[in-house]
C-alpha atoms as a PDB file:
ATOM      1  CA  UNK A   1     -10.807  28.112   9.709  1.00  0.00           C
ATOM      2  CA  UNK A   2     -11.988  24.713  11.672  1.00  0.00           C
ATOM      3  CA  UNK A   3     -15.832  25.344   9.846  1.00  0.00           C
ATOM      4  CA  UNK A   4     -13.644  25.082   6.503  1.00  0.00           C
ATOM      5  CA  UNK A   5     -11.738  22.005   7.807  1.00  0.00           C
ATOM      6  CA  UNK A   6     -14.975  20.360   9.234  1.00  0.00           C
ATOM      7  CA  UNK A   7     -16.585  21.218   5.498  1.00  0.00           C
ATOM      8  CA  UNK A   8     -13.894  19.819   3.520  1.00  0.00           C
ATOM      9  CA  UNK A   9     -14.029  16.741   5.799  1.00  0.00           C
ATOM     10  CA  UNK A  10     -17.859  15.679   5.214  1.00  0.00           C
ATOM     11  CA  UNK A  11     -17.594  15.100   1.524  1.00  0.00           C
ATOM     12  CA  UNK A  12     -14.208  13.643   1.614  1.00  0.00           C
ATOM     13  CA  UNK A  13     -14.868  11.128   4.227  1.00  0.00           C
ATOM     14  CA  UNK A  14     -18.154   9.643   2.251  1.00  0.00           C
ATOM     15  CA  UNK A  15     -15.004   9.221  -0.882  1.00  0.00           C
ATOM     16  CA  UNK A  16     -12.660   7.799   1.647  1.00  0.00           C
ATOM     17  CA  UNK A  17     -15.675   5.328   2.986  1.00  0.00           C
ATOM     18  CA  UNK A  18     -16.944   4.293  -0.557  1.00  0.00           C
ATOM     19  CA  UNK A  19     -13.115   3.477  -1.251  1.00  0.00           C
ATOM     20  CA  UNK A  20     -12.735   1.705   1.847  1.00  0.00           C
ATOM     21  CA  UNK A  21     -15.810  -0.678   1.066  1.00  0.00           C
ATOM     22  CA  UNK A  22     -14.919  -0.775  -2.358  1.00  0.00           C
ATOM     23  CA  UNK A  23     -11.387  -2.497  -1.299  1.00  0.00           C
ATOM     24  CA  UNK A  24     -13.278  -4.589   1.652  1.00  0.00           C
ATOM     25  CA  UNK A  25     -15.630  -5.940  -1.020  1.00  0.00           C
ATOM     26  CA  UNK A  26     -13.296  -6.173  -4.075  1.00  0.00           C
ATOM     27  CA  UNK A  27     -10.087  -7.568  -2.438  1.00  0.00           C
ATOM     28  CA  UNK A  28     -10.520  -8.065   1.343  1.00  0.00           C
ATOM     29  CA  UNK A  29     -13.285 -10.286   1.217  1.00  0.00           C
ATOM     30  CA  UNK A  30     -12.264 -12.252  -1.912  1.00  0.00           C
ATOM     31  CA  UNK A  31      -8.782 -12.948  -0.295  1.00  0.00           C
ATOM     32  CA  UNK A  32     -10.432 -13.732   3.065  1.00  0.00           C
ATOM     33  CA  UNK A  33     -12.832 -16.447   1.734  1.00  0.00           C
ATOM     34  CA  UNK A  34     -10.173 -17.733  -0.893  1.00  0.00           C
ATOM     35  CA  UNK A  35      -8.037 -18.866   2.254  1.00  0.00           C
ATOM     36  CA  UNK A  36     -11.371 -19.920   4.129  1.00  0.00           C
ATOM     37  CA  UNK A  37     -11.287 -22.953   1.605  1.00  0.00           C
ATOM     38  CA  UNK A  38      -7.923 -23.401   1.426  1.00  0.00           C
ATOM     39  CA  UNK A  39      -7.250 -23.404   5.313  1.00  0.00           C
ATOM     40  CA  UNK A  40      -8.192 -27.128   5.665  1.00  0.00           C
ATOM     41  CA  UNK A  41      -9.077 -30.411   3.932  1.00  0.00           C
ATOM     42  CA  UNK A  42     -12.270 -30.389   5.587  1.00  0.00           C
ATOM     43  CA  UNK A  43     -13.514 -26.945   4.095  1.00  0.00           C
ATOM     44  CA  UNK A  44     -17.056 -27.879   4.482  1.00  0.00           C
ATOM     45  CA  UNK A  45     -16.477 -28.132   8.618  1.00  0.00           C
ATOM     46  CA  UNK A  46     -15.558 -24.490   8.643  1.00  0.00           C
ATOM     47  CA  UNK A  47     -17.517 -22.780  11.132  1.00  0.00           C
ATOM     48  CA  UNK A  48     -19.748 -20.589   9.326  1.00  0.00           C
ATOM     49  CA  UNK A  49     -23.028 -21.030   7.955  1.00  0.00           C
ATOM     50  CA  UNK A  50     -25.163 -18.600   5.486  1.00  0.00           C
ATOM     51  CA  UNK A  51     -25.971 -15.819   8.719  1.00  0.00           C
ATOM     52  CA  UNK A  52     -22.238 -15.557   9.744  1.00  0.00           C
ATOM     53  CA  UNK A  53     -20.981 -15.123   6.364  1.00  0.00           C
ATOM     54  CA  UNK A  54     -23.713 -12.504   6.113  1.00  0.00           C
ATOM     55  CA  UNK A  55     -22.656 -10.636   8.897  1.00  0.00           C
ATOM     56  CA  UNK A  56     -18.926 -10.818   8.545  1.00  0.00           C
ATOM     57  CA  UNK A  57     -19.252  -9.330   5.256  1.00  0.00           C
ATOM     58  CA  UNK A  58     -21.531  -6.452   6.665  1.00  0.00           C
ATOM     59  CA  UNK A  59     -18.923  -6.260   9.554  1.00  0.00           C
ATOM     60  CA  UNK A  60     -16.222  -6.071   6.866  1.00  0.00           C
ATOM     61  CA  UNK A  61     -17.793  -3.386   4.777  1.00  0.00           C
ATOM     62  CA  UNK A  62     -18.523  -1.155   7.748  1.00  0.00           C
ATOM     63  CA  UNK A  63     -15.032  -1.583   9.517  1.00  0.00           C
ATOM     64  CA  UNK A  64     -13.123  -0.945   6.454  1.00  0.00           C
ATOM     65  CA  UNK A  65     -15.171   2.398   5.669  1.00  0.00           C
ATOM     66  CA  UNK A  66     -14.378   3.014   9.320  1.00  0.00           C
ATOM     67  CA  UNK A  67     -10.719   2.637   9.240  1.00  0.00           C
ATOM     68  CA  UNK A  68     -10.443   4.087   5.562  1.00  0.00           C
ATOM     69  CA  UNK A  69     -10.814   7.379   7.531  1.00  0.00           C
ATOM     70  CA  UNK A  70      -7.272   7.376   9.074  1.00  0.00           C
ATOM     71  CA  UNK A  71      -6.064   9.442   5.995  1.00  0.00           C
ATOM     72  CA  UNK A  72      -8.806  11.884   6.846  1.00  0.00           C
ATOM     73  CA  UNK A  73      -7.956  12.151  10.609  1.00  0.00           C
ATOM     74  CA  UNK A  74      -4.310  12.082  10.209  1.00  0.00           C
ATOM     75  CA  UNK A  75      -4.456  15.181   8.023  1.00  0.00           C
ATOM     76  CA  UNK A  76      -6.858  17.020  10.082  1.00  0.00           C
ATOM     77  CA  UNK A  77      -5.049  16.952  12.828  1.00  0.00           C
ATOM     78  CA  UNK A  78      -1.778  18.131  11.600  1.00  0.00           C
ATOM     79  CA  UNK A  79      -3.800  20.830   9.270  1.00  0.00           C
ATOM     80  CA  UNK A  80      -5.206  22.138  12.556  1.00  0.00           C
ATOM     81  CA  UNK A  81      -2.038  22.327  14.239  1.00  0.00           C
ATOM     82  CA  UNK A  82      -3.308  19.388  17.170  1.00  0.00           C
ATOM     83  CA  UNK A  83       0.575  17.649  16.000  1.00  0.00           C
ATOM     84  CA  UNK A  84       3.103  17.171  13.415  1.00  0.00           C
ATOM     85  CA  UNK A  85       4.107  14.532  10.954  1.00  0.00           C
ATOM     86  CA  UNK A  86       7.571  14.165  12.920  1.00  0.00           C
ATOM     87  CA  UNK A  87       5.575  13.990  16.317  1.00  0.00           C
ATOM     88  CA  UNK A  88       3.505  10.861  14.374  1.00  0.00           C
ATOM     89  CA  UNK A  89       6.872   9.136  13.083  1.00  0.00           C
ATOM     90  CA  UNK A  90       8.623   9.794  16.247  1.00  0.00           C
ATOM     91  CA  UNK A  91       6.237   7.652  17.317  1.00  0.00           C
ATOM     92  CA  UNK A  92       4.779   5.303  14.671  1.00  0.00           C
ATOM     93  CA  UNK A  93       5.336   2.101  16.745  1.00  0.00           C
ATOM     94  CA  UNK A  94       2.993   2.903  19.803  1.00  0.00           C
ATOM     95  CA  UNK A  95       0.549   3.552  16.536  1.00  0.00           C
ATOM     96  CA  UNK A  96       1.752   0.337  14.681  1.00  0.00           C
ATOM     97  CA  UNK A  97       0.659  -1.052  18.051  1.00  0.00           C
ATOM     98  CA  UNK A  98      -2.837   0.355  18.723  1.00  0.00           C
ATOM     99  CA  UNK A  99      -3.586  -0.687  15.140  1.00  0.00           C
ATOM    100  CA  UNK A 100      -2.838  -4.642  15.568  1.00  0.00           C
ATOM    101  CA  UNK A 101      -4.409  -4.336  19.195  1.00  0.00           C
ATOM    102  CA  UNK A 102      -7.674  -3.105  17.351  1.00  0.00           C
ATOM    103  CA  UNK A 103      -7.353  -5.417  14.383  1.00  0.00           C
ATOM    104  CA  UNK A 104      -7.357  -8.363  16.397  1.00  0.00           C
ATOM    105  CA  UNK A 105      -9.574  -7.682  19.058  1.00  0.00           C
ATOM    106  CA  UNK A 106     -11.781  -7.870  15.965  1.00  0.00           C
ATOM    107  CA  UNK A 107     -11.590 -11.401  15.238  1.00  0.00           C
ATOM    108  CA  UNK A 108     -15.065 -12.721  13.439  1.00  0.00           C
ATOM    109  CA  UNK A 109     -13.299 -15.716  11.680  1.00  0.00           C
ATOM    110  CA  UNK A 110     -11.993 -18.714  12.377  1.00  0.00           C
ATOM    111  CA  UNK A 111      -8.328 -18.565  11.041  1.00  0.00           C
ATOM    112  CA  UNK A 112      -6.989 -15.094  11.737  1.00  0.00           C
ATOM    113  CA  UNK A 113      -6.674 -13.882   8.581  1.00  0.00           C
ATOM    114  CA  UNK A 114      -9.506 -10.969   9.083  1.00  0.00           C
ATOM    115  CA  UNK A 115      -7.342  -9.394  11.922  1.00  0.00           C
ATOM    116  CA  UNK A 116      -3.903  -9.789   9.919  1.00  0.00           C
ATOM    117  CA  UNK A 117      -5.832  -7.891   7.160  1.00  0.00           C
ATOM    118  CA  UNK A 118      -7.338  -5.433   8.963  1.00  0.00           C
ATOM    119  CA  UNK A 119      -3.724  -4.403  10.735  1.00  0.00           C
ATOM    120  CA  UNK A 120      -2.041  -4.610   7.387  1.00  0.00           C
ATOM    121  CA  UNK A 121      -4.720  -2.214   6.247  1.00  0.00           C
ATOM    122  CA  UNK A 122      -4.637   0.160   8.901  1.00  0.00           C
ATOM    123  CA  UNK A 123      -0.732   0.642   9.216  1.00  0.00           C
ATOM    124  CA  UNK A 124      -0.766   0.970   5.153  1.00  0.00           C
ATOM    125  CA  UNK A 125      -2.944   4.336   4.962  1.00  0.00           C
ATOM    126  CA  UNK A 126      -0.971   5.369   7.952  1.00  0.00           C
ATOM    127  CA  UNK A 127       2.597   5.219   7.019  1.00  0.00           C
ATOM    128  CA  UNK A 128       1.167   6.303   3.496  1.00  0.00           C
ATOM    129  CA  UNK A 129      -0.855   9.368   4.809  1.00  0.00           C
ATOM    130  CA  UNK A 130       2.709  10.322   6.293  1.00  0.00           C
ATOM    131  CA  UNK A 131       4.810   9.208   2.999  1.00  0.00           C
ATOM    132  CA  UNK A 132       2.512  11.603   1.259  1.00  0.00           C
ATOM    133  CA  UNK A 133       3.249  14.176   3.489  1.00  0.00           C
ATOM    134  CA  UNK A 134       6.618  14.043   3.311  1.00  0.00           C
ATOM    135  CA  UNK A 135       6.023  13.869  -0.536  1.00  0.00           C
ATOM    136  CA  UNK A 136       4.768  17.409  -0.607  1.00  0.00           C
ATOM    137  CA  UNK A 137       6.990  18.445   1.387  1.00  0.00           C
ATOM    138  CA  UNK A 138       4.749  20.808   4.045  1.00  0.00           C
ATOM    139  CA  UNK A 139       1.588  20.390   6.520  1.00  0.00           C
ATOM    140  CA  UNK A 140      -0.543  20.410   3.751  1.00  0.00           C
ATOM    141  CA  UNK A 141      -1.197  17.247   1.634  1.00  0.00           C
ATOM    142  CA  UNK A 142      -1.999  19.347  -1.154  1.00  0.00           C
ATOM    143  CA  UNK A 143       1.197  19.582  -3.572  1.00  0.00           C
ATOM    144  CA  UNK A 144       1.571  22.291  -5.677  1.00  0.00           C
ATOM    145  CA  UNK A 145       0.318  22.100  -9.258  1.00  0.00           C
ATOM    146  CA  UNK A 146       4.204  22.365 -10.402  1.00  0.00           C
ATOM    147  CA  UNK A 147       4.945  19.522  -8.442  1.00  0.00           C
ATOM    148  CA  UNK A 148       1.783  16.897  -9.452  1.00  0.00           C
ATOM    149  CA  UNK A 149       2.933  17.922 -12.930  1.00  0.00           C
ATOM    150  CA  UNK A 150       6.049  16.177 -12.368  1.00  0.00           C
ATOM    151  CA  UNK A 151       5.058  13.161 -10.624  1.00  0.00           C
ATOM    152  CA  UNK A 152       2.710  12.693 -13.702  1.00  0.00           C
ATOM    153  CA  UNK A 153       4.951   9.849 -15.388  1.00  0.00           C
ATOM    154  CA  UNK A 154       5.224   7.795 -12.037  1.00  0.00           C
ATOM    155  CA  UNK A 155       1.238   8.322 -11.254  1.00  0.00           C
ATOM    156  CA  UNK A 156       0.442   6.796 -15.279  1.00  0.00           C
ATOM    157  CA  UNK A 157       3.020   3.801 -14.206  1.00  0.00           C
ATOM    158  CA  UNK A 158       1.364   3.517 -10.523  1.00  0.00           C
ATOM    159  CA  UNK A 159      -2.483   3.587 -12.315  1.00  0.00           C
ATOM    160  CA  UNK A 160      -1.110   1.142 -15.309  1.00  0.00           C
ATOM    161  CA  UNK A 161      -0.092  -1.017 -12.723  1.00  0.00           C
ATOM    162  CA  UNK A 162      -2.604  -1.056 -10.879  1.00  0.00           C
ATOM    163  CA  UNK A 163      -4.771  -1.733 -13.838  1.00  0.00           C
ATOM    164  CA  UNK A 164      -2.515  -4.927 -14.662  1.00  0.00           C
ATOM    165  CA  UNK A 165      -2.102  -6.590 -11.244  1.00  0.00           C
ATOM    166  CA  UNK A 166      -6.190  -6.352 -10.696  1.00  0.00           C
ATOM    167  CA  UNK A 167      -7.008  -7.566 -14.576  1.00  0.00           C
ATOM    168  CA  UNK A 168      -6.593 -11.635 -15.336  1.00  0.00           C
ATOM    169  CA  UNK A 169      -3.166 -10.972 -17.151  1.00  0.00           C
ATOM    170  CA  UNK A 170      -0.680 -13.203 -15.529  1.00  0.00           C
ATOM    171  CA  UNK A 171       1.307 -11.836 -12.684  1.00  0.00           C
ATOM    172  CA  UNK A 172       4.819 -13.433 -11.931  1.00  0.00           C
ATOM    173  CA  UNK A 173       5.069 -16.435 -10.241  1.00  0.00           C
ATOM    174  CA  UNK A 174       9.181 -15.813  -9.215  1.00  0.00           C
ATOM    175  CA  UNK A 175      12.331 -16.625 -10.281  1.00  0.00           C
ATOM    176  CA  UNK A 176      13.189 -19.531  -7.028  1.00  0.00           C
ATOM    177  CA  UNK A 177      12.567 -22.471  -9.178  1.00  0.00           C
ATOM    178  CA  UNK A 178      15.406 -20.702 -11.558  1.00  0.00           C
ATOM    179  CA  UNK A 179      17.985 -20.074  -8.895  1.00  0.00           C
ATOM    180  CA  UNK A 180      21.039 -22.681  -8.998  1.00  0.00           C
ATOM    181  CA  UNK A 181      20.706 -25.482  -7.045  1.00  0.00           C
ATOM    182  CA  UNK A 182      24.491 -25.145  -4.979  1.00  0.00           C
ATOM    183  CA  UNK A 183      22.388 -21.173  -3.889  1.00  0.00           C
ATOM    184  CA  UNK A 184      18.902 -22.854  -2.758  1.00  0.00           C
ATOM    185  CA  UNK A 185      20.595 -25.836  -1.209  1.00  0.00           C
ATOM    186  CA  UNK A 186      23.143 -23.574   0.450  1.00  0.00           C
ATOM    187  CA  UNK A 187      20.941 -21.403   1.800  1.00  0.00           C
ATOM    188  CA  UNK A 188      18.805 -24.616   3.010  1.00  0.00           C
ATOM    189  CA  UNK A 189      21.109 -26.409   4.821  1.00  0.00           C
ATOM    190  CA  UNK A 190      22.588 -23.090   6.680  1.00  0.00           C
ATOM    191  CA  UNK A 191      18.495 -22.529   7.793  1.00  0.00           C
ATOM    192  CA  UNK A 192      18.210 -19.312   5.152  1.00  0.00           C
ATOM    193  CA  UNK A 193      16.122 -20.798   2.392  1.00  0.00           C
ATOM    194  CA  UNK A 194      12.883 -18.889   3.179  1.00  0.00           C
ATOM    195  CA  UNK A 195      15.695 -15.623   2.838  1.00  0.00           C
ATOM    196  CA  UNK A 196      15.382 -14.907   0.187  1.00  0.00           C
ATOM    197  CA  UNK A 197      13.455 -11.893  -0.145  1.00  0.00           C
ATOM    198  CA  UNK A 198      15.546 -10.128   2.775  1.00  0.00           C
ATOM    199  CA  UNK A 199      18.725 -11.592   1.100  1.00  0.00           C
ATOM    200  CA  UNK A 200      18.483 -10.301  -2.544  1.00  0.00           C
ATOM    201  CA  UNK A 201      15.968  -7.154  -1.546  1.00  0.00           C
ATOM    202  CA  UNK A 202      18.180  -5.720   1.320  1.00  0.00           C
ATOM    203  CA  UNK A 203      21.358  -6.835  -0.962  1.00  0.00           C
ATOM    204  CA  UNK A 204      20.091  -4.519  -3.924  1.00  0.00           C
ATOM    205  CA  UNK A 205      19.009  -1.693  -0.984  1.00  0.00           C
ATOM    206  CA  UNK A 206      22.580  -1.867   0.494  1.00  0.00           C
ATOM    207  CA  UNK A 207      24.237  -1.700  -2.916  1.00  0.00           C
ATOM    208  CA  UNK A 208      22.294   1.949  -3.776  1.00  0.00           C
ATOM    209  CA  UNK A 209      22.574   3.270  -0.350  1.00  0.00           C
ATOM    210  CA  UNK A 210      26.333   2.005  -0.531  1.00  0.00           C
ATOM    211  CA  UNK A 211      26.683   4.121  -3.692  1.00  0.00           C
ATOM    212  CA  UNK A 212      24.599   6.820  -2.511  1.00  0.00           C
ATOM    213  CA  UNK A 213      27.711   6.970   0.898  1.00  0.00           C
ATOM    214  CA  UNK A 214      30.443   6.605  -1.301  1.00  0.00           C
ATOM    215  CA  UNK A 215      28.912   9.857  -3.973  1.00  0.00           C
ATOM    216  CA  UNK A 216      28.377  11.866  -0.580  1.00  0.00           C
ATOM    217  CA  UNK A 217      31.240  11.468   1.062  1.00  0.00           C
ATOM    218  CA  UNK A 218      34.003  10.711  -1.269  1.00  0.00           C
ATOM    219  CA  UNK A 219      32.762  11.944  -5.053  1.00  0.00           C
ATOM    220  CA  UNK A 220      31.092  14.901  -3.590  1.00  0.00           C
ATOM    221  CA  UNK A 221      28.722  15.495  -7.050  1.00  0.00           C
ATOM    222  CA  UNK A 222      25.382  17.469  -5.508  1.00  0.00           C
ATOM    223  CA  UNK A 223      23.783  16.556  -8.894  1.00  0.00           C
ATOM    224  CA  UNK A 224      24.302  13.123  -8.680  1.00  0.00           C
ATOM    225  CA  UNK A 225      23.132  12.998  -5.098  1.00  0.00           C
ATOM    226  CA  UNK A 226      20.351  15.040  -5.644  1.00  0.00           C
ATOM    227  CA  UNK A 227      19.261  12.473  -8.120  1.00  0.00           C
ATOM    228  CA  UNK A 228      20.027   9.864  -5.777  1.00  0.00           C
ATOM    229  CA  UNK A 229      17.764  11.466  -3.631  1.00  0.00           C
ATOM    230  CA  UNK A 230      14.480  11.304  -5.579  1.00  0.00           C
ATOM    231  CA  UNK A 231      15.535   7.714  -6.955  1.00  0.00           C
ATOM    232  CA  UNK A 232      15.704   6.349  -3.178  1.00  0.00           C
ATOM    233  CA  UNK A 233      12.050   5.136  -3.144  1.00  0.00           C
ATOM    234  CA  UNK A 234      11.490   4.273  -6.253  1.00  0.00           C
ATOM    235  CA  UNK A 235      14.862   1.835  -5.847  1.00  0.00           C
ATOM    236  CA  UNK A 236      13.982   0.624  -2.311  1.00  0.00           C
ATOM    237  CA  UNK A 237       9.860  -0.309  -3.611  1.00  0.00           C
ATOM    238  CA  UNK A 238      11.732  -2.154  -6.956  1.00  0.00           C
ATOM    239  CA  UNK A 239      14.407  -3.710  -4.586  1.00  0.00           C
ATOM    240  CA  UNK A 240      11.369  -5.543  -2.289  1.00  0.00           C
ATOM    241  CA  UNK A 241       9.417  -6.283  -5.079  1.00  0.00           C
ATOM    242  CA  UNK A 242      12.176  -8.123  -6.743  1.00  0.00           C
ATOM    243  CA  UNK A 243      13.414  -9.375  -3.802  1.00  0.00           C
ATOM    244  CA  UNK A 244      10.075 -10.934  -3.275  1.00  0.00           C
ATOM    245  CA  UNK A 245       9.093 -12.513  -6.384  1.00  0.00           C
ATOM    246  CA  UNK A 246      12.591 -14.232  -5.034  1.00  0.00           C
ATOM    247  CA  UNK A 247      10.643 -16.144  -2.274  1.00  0.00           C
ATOM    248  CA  UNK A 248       9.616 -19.884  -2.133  1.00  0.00           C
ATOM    249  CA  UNK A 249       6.095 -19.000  -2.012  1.00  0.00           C
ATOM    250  CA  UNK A 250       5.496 -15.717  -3.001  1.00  0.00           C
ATOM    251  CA  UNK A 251       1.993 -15.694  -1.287  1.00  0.00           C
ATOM    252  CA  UNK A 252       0.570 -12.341  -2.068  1.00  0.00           C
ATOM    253  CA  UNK A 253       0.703 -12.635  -5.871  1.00  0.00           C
ATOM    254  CA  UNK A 254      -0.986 -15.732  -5.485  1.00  0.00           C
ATOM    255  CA  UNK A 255      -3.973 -13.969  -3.680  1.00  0.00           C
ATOM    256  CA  UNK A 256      -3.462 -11.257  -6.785  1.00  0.00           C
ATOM    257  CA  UNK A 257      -4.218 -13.875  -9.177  1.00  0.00           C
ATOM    258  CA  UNK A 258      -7.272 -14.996  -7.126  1.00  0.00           C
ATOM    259  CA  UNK A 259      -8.474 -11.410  -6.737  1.00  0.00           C
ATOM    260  CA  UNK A 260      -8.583 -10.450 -10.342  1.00  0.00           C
ATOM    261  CA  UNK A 261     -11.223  -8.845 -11.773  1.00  0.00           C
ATOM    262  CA  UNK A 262     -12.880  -8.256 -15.465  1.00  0.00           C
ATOM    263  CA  UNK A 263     -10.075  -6.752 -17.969  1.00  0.00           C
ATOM    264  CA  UNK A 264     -12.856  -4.112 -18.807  1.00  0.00           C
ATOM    265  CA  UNK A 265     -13.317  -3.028 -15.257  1.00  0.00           C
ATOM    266  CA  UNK A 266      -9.377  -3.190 -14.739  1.00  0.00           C
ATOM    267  CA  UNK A 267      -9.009  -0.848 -17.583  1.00  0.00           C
ATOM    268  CA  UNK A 268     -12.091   1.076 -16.284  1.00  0.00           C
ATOM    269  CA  UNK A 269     -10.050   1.247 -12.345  1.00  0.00           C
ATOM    270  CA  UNK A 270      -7.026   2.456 -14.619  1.00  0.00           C
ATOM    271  CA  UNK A 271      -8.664   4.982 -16.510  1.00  0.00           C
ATOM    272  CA  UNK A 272     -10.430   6.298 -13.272  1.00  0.00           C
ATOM    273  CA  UNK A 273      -7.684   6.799 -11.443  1.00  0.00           C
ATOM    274  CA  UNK A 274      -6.244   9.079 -14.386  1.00  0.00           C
ATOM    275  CA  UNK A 275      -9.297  10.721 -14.935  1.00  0.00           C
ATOM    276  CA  UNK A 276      -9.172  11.474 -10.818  1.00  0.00           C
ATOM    277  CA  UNK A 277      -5.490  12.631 -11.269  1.00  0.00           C
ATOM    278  CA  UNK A 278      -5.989  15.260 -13.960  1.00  0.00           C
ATOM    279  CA  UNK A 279      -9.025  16.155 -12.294  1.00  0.00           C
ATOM    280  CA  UNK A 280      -7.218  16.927  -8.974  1.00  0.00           C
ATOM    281  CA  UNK A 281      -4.727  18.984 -11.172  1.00  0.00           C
ATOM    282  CA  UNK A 282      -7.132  20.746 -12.854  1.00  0.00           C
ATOM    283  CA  UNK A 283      -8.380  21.431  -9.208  1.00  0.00           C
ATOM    284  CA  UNK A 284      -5.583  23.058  -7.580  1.00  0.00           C
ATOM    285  CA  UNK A 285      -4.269  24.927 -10.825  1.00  0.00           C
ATOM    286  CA  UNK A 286      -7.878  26.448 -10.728  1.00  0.00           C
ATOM    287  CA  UNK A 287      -7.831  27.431  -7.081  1.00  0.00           C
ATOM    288  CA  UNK A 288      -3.772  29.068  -7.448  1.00  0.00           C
ATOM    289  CA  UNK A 289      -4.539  30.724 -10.261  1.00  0.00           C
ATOM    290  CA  UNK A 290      -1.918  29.135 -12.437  1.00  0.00           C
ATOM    291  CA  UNK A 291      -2.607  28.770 -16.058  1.00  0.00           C
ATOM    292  CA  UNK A 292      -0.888  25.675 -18.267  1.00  0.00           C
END
């Protein structure tokens, strides 16, 4: 049973590395040198000349191929019964941790913005290795056929998306400029007006959650909560992102807009990723035996 695991590991870890210098490459490095320039007036004094930009992006490949693996390792190890997904979120912080220890021990540029990267990186595939196996709802982070049938509407959003943000289309700039002035001025003078986000995001989170108490404990409708249920993260990821398009300077769509790509290769990453997703259907309906 191991030989199998160790099998299935070899070719999945080459995808997993390709991906992970793909995204190094493609968004990592774009972003990184983007904020190079912008750091200071005096962009030309940065410390780096043609041989350490050579090797930080060689660095940068091979680390992020490395650390694309944490999917891999994370599922190996609860597949082969070494621990369990509640063992790893019991204690997710001593990971969180290790992972910005790591990240910024690694530290080839000037202005810190490799490590914060990396960390952000490495916590991401974590907490979404476990999301995902929560999402299936066993050991295995194989869903059933049924069950990726289902989710097919919110992977064609996710893959659309994803096709949008990396294509030159505009992305939102945010709504701050549009708040009323008595709000932003308010919030100012009290020492809140960079809270935005938290305010309106976590104010949108508490109102579902608040409904969500109120069906459970007072209305008592199992169909409502069970709806409830499977609406939570879809609400709370909607409730960030438009809490955060509420911020002064919403930062990371500004580094989207620098890290755009051709609209034929965005459309190309979108179609890929569908192709991948009916492939991987087509996969496990072949290997249960189900037929459509």
């Amino acid at each position: 049973r191991e030989r199998r695991y160790y099998l299935a590991a070899v070719p999945t870890s080459l995808v997993l590395a390709a991906i992970g210098v793909g995204f190094a490459y493609f968004a990592v490095l774009r972003a990184m040198f983007d904020y190079f320039i912008t750091y200071s007036d005096r962009a030309a004094d940065l410390a780096f000349g043609l041989t350490e930009t050579f090797d930080l992006i060689i660095l940068m490949l091979g680390f992020f191929a490395l650390i694309f693996q944490i999917p891999l390792f994370v599922m190996l190890a609860i597949m082969m019964g070494l621990t369990t997904r509640r063992w790893l979120v019991e204690r997710r912080l001593y990971f969180w941790g290790g992972f910005a220890a790591i990240a910024f021990v690694f530290s080839p540029d000037p202005t810190g913005m490799a490590p914060l990267l990396v960390a952000v990186t490495m916590i991401g595939l974590f907490e979404g290795t476990l999301l995902l196996l929560k999402w299936t709802g066993s050991s295995s982070p194989i869903p059933a056929a049924e069950d990726i049938r289902d989710r097919r509407p919110v992977a064609y959003i996710t893959f659309a998306l994803v096709g949008y943000l990396s294509s030159p289309a505009p992305v939102p700039t945010g709504y701050y400029d549009q708040l009323p002035a008595v709000v932003t001025e308010g919030l100012a003078a009290i020492g809140l007006g960079t809270a935005t986000p938290m305010l309106v995001g976590g104010g949108l989170i508490a109102a579902f959650e608040a409904a969500a108490y109120v069906n459970k404990n007072y209305y008592g409708s199992r169909r409502l909560w069970r709806g409830l249920r499977k609406a939570r993260l879809p609400v709370w990821l909607v409730a960030i992102v438009v809490g955060y398009l509420g911020s002064p300077d919403p930062t990371l769509f500004r580094i989207v807009n620098q890290v755009s790509v051709d609209r034929t290769v965005a459309v190309g990453v979108a179609l890929g990723l569908v192709i991948c997703f009916e492939g991987g259907l087509l996969v496990v309906r072949l290997r249960s035996g189900e037929d459509e």
